[in-house]
C-alpha atoms as a PDB file:
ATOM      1  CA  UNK A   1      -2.907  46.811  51.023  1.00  0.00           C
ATOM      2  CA  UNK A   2       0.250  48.078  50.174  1.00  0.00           C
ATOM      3  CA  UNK A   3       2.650  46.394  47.792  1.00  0.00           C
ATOM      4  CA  UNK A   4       5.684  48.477  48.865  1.00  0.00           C
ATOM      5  CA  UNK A   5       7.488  45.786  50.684  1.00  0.00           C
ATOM      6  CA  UNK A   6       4.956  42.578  50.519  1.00  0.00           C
ATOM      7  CA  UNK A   7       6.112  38.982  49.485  1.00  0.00           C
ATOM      8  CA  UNK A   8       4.250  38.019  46.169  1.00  0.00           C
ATOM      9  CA  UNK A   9       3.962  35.153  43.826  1.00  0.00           C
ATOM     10  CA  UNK A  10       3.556  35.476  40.316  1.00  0.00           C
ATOM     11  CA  UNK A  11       2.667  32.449  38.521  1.00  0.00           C
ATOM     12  CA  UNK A  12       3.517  32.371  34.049  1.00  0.00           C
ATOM     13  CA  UNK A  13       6.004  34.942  34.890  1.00  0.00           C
ATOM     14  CA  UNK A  14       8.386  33.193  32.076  1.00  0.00           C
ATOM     15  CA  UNK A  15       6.523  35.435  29.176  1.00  0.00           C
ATOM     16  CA  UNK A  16       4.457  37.793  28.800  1.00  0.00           C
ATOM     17  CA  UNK A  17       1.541  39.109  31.351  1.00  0.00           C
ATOM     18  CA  UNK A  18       3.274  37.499  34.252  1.00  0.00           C
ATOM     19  CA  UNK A  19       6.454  38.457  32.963  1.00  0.00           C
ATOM     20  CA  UNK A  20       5.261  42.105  33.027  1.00  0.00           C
ATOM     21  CA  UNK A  21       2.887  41.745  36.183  1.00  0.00           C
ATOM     22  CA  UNK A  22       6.359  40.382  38.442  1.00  0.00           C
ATOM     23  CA  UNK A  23       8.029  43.636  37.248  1.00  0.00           C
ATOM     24  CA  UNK A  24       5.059  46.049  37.839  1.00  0.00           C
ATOM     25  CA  UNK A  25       4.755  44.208  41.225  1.00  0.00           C
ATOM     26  CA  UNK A  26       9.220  45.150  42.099  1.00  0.00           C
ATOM     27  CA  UNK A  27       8.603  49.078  40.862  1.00  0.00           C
ATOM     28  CA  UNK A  28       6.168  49.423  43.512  1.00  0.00           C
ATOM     29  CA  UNK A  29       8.789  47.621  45.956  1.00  0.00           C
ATOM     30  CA  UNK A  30       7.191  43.899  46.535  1.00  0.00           C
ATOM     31  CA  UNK A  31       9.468  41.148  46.397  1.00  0.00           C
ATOM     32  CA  UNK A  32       8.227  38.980  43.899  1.00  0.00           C
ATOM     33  CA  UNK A  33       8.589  34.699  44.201  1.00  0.00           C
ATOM     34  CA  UNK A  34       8.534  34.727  39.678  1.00  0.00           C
ATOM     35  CA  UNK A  35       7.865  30.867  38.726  1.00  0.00           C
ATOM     36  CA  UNK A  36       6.744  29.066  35.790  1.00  0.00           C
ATOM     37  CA  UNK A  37       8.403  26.702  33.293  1.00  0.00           C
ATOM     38  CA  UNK A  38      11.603  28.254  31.857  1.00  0.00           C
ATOM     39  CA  UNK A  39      13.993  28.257  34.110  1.00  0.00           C
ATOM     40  CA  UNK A  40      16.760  30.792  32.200  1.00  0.00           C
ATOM     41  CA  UNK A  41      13.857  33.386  32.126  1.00  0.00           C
ATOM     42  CA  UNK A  42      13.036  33.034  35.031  1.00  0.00           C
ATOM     43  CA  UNK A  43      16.264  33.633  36.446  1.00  0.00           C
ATOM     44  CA  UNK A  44      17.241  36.149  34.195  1.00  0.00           C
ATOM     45  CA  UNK A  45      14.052  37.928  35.366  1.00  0.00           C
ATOM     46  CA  UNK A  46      14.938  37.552  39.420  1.00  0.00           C
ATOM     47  CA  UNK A  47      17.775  38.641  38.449  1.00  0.00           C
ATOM     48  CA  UNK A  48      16.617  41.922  36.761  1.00  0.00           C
ATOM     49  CA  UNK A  49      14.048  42.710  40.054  1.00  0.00           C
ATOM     50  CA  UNK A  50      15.369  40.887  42.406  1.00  0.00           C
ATOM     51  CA  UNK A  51      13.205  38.938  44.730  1.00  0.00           C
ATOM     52  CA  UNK A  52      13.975  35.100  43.576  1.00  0.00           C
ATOM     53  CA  UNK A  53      12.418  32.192  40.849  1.00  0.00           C
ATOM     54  CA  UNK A  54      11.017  28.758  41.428  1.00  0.00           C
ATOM     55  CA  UNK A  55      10.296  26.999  38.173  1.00  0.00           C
ATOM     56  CA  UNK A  56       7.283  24.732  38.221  1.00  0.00           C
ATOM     57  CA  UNK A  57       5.042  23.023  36.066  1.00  0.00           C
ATOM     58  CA  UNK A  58       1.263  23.791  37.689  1.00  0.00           C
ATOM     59  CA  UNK A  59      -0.196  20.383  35.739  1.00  0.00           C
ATOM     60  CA  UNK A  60       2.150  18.758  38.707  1.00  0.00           C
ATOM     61  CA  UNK A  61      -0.479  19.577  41.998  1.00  0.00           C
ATOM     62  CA  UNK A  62       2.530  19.557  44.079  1.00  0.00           C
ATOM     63  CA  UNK A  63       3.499  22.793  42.383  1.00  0.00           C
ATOM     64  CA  UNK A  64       1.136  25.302  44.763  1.00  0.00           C
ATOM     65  CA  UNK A  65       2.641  23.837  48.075  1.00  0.00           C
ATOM     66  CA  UNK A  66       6.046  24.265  46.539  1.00  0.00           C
ATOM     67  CA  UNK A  67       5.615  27.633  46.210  1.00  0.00           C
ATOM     68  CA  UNK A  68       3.712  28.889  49.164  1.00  0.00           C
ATOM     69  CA  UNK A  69       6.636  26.737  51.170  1.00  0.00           C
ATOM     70  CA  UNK A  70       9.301  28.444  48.341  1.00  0.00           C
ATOM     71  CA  UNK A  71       8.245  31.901  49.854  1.00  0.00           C
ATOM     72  CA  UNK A  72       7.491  31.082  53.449  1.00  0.00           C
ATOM     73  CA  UNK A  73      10.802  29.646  53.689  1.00  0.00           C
ATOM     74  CA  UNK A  74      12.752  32.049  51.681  1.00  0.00           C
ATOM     75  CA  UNK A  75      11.045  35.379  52.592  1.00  0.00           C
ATOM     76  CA  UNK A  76       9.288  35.078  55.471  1.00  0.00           C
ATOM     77  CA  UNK A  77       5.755  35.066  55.133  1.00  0.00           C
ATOM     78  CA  UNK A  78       3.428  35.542  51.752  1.00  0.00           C
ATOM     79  CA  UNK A  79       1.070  38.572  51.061  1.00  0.00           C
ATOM     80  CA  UNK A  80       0.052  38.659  47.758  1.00  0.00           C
ATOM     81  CA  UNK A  81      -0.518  35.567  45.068  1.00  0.00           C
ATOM     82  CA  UNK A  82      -0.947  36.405  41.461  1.00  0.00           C
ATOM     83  CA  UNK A  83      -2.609  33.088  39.678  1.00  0.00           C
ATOM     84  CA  UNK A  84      -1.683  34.104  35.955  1.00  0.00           C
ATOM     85  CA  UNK A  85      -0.687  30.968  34.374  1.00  0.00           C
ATOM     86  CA  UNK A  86      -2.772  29.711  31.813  1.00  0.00           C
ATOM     87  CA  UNK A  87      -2.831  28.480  28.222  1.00  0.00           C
ATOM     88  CA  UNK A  88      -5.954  28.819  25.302  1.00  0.00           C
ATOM     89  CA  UNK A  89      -6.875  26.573  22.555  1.00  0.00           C
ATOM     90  CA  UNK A  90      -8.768  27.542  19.371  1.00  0.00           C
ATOM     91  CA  UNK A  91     -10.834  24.991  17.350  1.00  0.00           C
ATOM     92  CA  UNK A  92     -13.876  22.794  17.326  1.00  0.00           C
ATOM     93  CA  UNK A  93     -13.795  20.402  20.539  1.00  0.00           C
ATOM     94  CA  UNK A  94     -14.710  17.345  18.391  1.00  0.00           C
ATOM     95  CA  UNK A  95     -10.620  17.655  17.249  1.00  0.00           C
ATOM     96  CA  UNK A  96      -9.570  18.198  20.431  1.00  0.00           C
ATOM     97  CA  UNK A  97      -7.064  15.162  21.653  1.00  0.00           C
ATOM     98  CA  UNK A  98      -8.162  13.876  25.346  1.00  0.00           C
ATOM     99  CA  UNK A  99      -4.960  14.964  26.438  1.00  0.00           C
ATOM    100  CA  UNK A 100      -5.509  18.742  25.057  1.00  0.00           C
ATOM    101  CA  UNK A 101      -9.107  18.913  27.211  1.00  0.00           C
ATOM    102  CA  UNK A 102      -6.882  17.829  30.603  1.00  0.00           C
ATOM    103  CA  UNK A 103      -4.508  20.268  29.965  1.00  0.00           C
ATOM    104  CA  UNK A 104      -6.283  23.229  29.589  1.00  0.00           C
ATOM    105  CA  UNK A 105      -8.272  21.853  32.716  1.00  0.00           C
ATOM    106  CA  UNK A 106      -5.629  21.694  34.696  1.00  0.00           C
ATOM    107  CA  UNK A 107      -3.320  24.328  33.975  1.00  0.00           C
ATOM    108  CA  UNK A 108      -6.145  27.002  34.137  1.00  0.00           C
ATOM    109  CA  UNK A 109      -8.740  25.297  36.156  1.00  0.00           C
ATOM    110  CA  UNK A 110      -6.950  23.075  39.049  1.00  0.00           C
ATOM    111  CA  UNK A 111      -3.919  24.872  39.039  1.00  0.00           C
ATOM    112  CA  UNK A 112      -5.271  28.611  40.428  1.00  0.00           C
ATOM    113  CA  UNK A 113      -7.549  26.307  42.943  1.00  0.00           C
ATOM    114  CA  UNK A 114      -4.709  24.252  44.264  1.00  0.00           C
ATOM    115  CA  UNK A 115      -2.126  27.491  44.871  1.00  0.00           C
ATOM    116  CA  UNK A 116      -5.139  29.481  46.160  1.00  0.00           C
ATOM    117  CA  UNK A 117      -5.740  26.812  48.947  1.00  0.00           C
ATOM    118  CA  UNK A 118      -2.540  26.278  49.740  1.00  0.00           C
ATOM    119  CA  UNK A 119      -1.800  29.980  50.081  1.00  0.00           C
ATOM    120  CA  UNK A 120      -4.703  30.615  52.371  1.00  0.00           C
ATOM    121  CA  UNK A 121      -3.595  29.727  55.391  1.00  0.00           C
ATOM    122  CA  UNK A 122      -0.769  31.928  55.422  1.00  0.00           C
ATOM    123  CA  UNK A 123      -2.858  34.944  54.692  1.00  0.00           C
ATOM    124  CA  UNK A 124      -5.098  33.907  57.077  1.00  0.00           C
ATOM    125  CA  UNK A 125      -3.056  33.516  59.901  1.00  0.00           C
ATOM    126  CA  UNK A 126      -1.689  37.287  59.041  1.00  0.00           C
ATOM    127  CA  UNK A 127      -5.237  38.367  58.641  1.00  0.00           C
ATOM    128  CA  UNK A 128      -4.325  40.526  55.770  1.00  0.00           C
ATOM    129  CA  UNK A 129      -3.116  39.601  51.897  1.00  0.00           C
ATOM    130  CA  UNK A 130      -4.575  39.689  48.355  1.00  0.00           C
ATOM    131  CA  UNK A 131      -5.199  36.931  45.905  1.00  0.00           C
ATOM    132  CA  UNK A 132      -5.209  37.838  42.440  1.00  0.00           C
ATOM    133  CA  UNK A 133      -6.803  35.588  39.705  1.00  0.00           C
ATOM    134  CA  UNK A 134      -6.288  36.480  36.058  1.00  0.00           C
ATOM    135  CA  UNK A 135      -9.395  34.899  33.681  1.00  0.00           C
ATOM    136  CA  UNK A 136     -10.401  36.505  30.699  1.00  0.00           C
ATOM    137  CA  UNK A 137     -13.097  37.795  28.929  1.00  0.00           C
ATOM    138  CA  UNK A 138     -13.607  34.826  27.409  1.00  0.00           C
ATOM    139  CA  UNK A 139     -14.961  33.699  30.632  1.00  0.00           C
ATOM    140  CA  UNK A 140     -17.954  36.483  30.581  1.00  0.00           C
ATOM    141  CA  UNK A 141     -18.451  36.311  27.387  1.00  0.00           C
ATOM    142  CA  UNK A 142     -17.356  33.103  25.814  1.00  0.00           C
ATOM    143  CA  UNK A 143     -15.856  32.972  22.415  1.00  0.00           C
ATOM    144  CA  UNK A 144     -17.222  30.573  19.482  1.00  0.00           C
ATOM    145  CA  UNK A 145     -14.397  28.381  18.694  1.00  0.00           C
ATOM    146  CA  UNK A 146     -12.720  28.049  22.300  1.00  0.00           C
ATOM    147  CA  UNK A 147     -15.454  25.852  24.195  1.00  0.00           C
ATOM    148  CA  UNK A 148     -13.232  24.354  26.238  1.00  0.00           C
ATOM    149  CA  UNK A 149     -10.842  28.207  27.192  1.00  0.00           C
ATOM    150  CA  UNK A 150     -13.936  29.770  27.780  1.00  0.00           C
ATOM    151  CA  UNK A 151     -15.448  27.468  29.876  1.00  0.00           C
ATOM    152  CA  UNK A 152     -12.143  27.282  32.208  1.00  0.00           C
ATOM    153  CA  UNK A 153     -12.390  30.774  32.573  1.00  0.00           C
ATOM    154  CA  UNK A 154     -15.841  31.159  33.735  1.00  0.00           C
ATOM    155  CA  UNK A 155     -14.843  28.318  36.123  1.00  0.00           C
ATOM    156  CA  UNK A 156     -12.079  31.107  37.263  1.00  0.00           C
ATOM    157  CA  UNK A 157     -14.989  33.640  37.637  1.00  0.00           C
ATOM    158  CA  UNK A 158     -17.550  31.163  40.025  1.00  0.00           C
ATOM    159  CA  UNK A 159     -14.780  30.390  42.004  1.00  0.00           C
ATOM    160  CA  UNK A 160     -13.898  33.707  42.675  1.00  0.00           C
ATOM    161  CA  UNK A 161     -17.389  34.810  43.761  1.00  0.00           C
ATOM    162  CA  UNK A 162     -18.140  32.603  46.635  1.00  0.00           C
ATOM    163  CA  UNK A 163     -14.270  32.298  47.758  1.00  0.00           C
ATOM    164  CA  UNK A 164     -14.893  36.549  48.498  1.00  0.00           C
ATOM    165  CA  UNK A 165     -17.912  36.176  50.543  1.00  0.00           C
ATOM    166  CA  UNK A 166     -15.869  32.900  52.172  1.00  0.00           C
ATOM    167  CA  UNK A 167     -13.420  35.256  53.175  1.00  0.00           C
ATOM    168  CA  UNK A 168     -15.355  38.286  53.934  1.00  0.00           C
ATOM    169  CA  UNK A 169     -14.238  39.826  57.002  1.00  0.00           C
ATOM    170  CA  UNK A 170     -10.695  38.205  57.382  1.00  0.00           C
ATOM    171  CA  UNK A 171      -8.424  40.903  55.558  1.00  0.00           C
ATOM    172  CA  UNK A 172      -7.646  38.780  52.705  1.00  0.00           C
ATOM    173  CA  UNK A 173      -9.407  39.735  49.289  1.00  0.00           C
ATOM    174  CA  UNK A 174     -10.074  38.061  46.125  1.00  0.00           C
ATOM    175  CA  UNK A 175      -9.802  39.608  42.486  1.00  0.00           C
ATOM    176  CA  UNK A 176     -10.054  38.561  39.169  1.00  0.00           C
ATOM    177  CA  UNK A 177      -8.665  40.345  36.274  1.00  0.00           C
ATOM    178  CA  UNK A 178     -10.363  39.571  33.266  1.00  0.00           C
ATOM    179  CA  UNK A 179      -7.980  40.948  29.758  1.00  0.00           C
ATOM    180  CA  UNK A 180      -8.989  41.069  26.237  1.00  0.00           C
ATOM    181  CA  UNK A 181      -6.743  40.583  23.681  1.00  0.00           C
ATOM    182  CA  UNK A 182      -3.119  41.014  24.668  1.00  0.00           C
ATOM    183  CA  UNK A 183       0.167  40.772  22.763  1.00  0.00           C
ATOM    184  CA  UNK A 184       1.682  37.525  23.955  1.00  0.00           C
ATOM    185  CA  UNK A 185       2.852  34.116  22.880  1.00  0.00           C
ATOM    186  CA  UNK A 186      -0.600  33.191  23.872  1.00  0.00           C
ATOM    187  CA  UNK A 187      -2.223  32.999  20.510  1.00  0.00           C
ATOM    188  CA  UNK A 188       1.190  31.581  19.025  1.00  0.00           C
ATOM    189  CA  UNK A 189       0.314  28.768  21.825  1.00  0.00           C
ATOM    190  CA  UNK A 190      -3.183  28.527  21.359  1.00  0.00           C
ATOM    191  CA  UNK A 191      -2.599  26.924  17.471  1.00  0.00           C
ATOM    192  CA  UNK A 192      -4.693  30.503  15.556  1.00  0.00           C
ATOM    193  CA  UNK A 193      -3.175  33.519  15.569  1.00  0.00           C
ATOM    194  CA  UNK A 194      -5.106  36.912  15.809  1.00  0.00           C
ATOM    195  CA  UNK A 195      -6.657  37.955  12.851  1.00  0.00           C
ATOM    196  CA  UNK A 196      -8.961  40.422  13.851  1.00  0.00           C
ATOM    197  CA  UNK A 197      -8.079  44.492  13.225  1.00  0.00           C
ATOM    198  CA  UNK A 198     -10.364  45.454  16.328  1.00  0.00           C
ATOM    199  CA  UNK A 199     -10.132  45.720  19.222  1.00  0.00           C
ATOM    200  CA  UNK A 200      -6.420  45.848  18.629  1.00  0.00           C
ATOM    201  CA  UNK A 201      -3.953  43.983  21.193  1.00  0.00           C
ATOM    202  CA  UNK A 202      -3.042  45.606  24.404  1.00  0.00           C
ATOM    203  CA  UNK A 203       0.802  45.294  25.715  1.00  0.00           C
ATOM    204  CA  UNK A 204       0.685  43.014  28.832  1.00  0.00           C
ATOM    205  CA  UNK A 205       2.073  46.079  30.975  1.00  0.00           C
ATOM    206  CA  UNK A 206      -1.540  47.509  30.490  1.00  0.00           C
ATOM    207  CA  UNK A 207      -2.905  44.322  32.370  1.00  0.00           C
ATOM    208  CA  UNK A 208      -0.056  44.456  34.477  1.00  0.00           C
ATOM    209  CA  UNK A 209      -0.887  47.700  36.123  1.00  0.00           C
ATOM    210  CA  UNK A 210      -4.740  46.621  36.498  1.00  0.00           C
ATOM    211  CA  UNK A 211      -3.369  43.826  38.294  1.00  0.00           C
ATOM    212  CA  UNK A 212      -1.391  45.472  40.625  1.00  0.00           C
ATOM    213  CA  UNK A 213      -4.079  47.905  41.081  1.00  0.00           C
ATOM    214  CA  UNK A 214      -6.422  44.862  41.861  1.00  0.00           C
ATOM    215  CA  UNK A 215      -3.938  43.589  44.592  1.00  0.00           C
ATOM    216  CA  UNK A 216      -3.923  47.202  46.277  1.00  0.00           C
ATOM    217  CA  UNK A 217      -7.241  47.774  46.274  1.00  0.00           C
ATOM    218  CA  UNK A 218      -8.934  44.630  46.626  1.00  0.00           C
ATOM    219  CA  UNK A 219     -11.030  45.665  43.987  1.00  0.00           C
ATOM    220  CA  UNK A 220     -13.656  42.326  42.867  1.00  0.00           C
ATOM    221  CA  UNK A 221     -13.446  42.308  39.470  1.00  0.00           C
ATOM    222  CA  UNK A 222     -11.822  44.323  36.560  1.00  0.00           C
ATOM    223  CA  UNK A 223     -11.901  44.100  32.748  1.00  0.00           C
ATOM    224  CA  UNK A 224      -8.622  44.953  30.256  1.00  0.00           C
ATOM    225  CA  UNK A 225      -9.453  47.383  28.536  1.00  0.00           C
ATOM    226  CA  UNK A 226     -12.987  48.646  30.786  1.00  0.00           C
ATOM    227  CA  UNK A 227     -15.155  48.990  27.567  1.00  0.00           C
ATOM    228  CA  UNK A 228     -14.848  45.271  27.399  1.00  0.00           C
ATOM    229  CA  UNK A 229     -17.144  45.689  30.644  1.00  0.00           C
ATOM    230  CA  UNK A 230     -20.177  46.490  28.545  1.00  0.00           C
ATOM    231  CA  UNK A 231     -20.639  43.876  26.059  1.00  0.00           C
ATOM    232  CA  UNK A 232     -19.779  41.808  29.117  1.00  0.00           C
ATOM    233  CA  UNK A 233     -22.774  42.822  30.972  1.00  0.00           C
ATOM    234  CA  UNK A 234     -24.850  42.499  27.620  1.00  0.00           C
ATOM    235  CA  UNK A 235     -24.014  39.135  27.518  1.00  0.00           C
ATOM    236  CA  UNK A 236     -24.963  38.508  31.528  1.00  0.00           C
ATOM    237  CA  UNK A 237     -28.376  40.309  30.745  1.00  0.00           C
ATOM    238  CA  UNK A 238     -30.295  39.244  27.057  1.00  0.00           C
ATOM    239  CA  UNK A 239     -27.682  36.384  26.052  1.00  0.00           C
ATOM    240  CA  UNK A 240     -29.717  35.906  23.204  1.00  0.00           C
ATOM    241  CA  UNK A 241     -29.231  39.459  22.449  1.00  0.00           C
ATOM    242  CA  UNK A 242     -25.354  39.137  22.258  1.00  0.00           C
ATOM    243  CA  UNK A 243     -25.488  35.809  20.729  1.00  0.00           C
ATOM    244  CA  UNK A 244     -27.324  37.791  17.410  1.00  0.00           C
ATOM    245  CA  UNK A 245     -24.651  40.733  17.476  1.00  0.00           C
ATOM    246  CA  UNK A 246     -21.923  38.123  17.568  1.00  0.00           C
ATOM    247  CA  UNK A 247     -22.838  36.316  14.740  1.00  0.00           C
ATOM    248  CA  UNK A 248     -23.243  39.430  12.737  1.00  0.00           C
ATOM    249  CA  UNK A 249     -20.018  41.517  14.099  1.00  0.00           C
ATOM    250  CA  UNK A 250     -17.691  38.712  15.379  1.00  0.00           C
END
């Protein structure tokens, strides 16, 4: 499809990846619905691109009608989603609060399912749209120390799979972008910050572009940067094989 003049959401577009995905998405002349939590951004951003903001907290499961109704209502008709929110964690699950597991299973699990079902019948009755859902690498490979990320990102990555063949043959395709490390708020967030010298963090326009890529093209899955890809696939083939080089490189 072509983004040059399509309706899109952006979800997380306060800061960083959606931030730079909403204005990689209005260069290549969509009109972007930016929401998330901070409303000044937010505005400031619609501002910048035009398009307009909803601000919305996805833990609330009202949230993905809101904003399929936000752009319906405002702009027409929707064509593209882009389900970017999210938040990490890093530390044993044993001192993980109760409240800390819900959260990360909401915001990154329930959230993208609830605005992808909701958005659905919109694309479907148009017969054509993309929906775009941003896990991580974590997801294919998961990381030691974030149990509870990495397991809400694989979630991201079997829901995506099945959805595709679901809507095989109906015009509307289903991505997921899966990024490395990337300079955001996102460690700050997570409670660690990034200590490791390699691989060193990619700017969020980098996954911004793959993104919009991903929403032209329809492509299945991608991986920020691609040599990610490999230990990926070692992982997917001789897990015990990966396990041994990841204890011995990090």
């Amino acid at each position: 499809m072509r983004l040059a003049g399509s309706i899109a959401i952006v979800t997380g577009a306060s800061h960083g990846i959606g931030r730079a995905t909403a204005r990689a998405f209005a260069v290549r002349g969509a009109t972007v619905v930016a929401s998330g939590l901070h409303e000044q951004e937010l505005a400031d951003l619609a501002g910048d691109i035009g398009g307009s903001h909803l601000t919305v907290d996805v833990r609330d499961p009202a949230h993905a009608d809101a904003l399929v109704k936000h752009a319906v209502d405002r702009h027409g008709r929707l064509d593209v989603v882009v389900v970017n929110a999210g938040v990490g964690h890093a530390g044993p699950v044993a001192e993980m609060s109760a409240a800390r597991v819900a959260d990360l299973v909401d915001i990154n699990v329930r959230a993208p399912l609830l605005l992808t079902r909701a958005a659905l019948p919109a694309l479907l009755d148009q017969r054509s749209g993309a929906i775009v859902l941003v896990s991580s690498i974590a997801g294919r490979m998961p990381v030691a120390g974030e149990a509870v990320y990495s397991a809400t990102k694989a979630a991201i990555e079997a829901f995506a799979e099945p959805l595709r063949e679901e809507l095989r043959g109906t015009g509307v395709t289903v991505s997921t972008v899966a990024p490395g490390v990337v300079a955001t708020r996102f460690f700050e967030d997570r409670g660690a910050p990034y200590a490791r010298r390699f691989p060193r963090p990619l700017p969020p326009e980098a996954v911004a572009a793959v993104i919009a890529r991903a929403a032209e093209t329809g492509a299945p899955q991608s991986v920020v940067p691609r040599w990610l890809a490999l230990p990926a696939r070692i992982h997917g083939m001789a897990p015990a094989t990966f396990r041994r080089l990841a204890r011995r490189f990090g």
